[in-house]
N, C-alpha and C. Protein backbone atom coordinates (compact mmCIF):
# COMPACT_ATOMS: atom_id res chain seq x y z
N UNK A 1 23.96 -6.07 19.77
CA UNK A 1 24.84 -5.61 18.70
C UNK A 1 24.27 -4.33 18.10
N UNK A 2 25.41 -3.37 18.06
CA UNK A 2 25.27 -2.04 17.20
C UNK A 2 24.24 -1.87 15.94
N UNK A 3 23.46 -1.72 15.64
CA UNK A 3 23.19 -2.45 14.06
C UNK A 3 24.07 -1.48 12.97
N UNK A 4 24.73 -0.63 13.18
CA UNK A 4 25.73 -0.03 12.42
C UNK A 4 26.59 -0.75 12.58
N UNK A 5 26.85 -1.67 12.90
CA UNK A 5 28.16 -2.65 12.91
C UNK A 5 27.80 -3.82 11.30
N UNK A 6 26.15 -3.94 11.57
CA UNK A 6 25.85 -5.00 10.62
C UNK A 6 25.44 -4.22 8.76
N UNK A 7 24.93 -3.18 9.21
CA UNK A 7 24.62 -2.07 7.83
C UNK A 7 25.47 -0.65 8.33
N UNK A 8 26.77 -0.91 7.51
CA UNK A 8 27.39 0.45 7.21
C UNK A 8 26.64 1.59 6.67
N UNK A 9 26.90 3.02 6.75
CA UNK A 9 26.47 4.10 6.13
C UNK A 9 26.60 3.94 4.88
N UNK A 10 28.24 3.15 4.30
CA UNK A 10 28.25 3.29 2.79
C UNK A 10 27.28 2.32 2.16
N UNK A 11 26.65 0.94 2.68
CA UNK A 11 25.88 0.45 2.10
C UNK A 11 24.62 1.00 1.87
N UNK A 12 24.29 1.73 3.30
CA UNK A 12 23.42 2.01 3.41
C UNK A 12 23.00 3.27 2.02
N UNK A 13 24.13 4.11 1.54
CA UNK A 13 23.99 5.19 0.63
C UNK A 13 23.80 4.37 -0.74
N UNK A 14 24.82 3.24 -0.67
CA UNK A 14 24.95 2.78 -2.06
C UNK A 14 23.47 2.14 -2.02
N UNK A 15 22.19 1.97 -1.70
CA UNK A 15 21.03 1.37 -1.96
C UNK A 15 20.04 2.81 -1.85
N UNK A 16 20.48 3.63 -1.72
CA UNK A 16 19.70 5.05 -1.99
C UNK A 16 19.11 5.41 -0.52
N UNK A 17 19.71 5.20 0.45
CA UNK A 17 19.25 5.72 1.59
C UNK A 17 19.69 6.86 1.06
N UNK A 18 18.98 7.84 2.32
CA UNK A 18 19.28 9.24 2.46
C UNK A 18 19.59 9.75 4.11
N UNK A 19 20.69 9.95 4.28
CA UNK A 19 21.49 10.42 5.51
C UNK A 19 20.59 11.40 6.06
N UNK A 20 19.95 11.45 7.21
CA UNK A 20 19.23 11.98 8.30
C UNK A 20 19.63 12.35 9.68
N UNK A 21 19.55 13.69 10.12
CA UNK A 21 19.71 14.14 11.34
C UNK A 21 18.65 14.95 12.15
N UNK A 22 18.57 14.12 13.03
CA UNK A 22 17.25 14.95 14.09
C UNK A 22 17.68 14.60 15.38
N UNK A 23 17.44 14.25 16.66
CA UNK A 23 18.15 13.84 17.67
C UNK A 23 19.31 12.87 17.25
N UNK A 24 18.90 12.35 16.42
CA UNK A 24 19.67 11.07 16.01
C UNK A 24 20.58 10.96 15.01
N UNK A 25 21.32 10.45 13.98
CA UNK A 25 21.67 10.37 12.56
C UNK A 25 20.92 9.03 12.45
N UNK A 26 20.15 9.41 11.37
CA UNK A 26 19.22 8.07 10.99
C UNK A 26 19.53 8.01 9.47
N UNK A 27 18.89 6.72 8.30
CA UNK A 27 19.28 6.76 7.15
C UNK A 27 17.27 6.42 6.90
N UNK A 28 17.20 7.02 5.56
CA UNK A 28 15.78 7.28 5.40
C UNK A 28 15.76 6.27 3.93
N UNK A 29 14.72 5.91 3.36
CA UNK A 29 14.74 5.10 1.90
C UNK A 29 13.35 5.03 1.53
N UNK A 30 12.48 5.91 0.85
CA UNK A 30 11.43 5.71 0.29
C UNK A 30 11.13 5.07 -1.03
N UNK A 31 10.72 4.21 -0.77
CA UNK A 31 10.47 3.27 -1.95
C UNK A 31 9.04 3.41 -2.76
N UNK A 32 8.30 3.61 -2.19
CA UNK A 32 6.77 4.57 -3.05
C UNK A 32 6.15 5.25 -2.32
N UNK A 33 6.14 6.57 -2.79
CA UNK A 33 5.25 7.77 -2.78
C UNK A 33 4.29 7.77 -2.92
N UNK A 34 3.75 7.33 -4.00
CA UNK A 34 2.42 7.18 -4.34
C UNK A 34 1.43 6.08 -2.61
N UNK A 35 0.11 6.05 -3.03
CA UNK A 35 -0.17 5.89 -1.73
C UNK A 35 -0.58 4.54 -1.64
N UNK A 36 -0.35 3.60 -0.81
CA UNK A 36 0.12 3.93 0.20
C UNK A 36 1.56 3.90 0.11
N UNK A 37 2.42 4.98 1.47
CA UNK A 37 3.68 5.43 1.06
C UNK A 37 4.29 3.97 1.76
N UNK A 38 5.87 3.77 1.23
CA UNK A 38 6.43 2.93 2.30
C UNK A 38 7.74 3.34 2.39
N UNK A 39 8.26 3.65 3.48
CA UNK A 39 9.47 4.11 4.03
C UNK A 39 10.10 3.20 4.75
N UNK A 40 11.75 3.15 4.66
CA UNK A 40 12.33 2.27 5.49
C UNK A 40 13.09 2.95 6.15
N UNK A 41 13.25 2.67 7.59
CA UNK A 41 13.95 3.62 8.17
C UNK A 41 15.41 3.24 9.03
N UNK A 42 16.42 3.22 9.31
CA UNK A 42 17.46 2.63 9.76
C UNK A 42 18.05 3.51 10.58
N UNK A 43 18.41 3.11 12.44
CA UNK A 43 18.79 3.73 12.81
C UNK A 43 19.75 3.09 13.73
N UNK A 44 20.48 3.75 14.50
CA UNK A 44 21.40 2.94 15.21
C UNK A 44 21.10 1.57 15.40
N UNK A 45 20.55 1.63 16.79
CA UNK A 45 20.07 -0.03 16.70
C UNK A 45 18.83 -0.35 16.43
N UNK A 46 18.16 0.22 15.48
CA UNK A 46 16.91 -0.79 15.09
C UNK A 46 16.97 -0.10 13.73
N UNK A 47 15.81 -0.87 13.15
CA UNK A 47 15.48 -0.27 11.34
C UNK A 47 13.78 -0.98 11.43
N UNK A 48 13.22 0.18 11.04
CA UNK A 48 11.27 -0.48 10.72
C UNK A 48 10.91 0.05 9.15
N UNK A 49 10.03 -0.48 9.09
CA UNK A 49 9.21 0.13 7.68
C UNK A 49 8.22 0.82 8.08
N UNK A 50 7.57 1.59 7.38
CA UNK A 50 6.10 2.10 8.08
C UNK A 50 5.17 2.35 6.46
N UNK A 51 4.08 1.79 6.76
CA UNK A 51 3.42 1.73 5.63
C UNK A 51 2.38 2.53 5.66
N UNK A 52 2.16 3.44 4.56
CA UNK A 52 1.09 4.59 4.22
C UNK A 52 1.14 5.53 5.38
N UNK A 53 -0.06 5.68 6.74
CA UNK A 53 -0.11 6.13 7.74
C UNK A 53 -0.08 5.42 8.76
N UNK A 54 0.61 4.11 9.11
CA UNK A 54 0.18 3.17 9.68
C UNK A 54 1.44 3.41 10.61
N UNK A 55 1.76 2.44 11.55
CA UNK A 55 2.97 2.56 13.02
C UNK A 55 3.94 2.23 12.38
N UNK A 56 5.39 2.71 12.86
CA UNK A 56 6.72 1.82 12.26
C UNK A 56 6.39 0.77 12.76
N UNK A 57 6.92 -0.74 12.03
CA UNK A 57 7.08 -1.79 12.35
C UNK A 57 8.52 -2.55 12.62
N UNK A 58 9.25 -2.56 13.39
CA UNK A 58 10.36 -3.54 13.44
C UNK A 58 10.55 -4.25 12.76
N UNK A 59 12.14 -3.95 11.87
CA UNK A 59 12.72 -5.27 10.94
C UNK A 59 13.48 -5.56 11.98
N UNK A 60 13.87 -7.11 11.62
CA UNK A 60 14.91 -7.89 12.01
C UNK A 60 16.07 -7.93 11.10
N UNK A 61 17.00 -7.62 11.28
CA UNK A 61 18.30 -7.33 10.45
C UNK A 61 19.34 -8.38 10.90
N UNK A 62 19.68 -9.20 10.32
CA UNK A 62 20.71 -10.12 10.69
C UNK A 62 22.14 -9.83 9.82
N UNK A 63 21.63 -9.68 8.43
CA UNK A 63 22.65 -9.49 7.68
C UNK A 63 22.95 -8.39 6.41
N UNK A 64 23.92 -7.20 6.05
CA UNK A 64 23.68 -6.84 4.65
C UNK A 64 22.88 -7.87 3.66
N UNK A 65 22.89 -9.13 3.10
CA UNK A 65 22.89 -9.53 2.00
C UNK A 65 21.21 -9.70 2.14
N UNK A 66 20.45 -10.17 3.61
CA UNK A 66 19.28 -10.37 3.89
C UNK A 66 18.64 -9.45 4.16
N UNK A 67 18.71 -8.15 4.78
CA UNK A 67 18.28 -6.48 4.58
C UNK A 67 18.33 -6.30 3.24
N UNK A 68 19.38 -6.63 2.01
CA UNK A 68 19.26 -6.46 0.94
C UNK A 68 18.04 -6.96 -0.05
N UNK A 69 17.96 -8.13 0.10
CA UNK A 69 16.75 -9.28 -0.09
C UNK A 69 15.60 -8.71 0.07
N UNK A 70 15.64 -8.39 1.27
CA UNK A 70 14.39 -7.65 2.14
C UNK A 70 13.65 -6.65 1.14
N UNK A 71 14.55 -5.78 0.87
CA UNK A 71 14.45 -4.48 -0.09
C UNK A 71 14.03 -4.31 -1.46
N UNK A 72 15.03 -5.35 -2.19
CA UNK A 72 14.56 -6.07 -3.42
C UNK A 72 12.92 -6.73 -3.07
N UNK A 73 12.59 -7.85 -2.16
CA UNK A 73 11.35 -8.23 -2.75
C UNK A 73 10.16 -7.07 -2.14
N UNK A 74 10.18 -6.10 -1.43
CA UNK A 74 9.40 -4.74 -1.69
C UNK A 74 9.50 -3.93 -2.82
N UNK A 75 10.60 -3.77 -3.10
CA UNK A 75 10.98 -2.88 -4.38
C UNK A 75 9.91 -4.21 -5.28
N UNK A 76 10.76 -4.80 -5.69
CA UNK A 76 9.87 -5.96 -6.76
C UNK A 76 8.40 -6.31 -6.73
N UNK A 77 7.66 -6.33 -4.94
CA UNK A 77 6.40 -5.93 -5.20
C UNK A 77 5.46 -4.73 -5.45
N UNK A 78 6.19 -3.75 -5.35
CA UNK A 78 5.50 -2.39 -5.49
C UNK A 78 5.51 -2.19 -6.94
N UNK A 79 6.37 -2.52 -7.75
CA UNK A 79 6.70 -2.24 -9.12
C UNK A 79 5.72 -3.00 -10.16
C-alpha cells in the first residue's frame, strides 16, 4: 500500500509538516532543534525518524490517528 493513501498531504500540513522536493516530493517535520535534533520524515511509501546524527529509522504507519499518537508522545517527550 501507497502510504499516501494512508497520510494525505493535507494531514500531513495540518500537523506542521513541511512539503519537500528533491528527487522525490517528501513531507519534512522537525520537532527539536536543539540537540539532539529529531526529524520525521514521510515519503511515498515509507516515513522514518532520525535522531541527532544517527541513521533514519523506519516507522510503521498503519493509521492517521496512530502516526498521530506517534507524534504527540515525541512531541510530549521532548517538551
Amino acid at each position: 500500500m501507497n502510504l499516501t493513501e494512508i497520510l494525505s498531504p493535507e494531514f500531513l500540513i495540518d500537523k506542521d509538516f513541511t512539503k519537500k522536493v528533491s528527487d522525490e516530493v517528501y513531507y519534512e517535520l522537525q520537532i527539536a532543534s536543539s540537540e539532539p535534533s529529531v526529524i520525521v520524515y514521510v515519503y511515498n511509501n515509507s516515513a522514518s525518524i532520525c535522531i541527532g546524527t544517527g541513521r533514519e529509522k523506519d516507522i510503521k504507519i498503519e493509521s492517521e490517528s496512530q502516526f498521530s499518537r506517534f507524534l504527540e508522545t515525541i512531541q510530549n517527550t521532548l517538551s
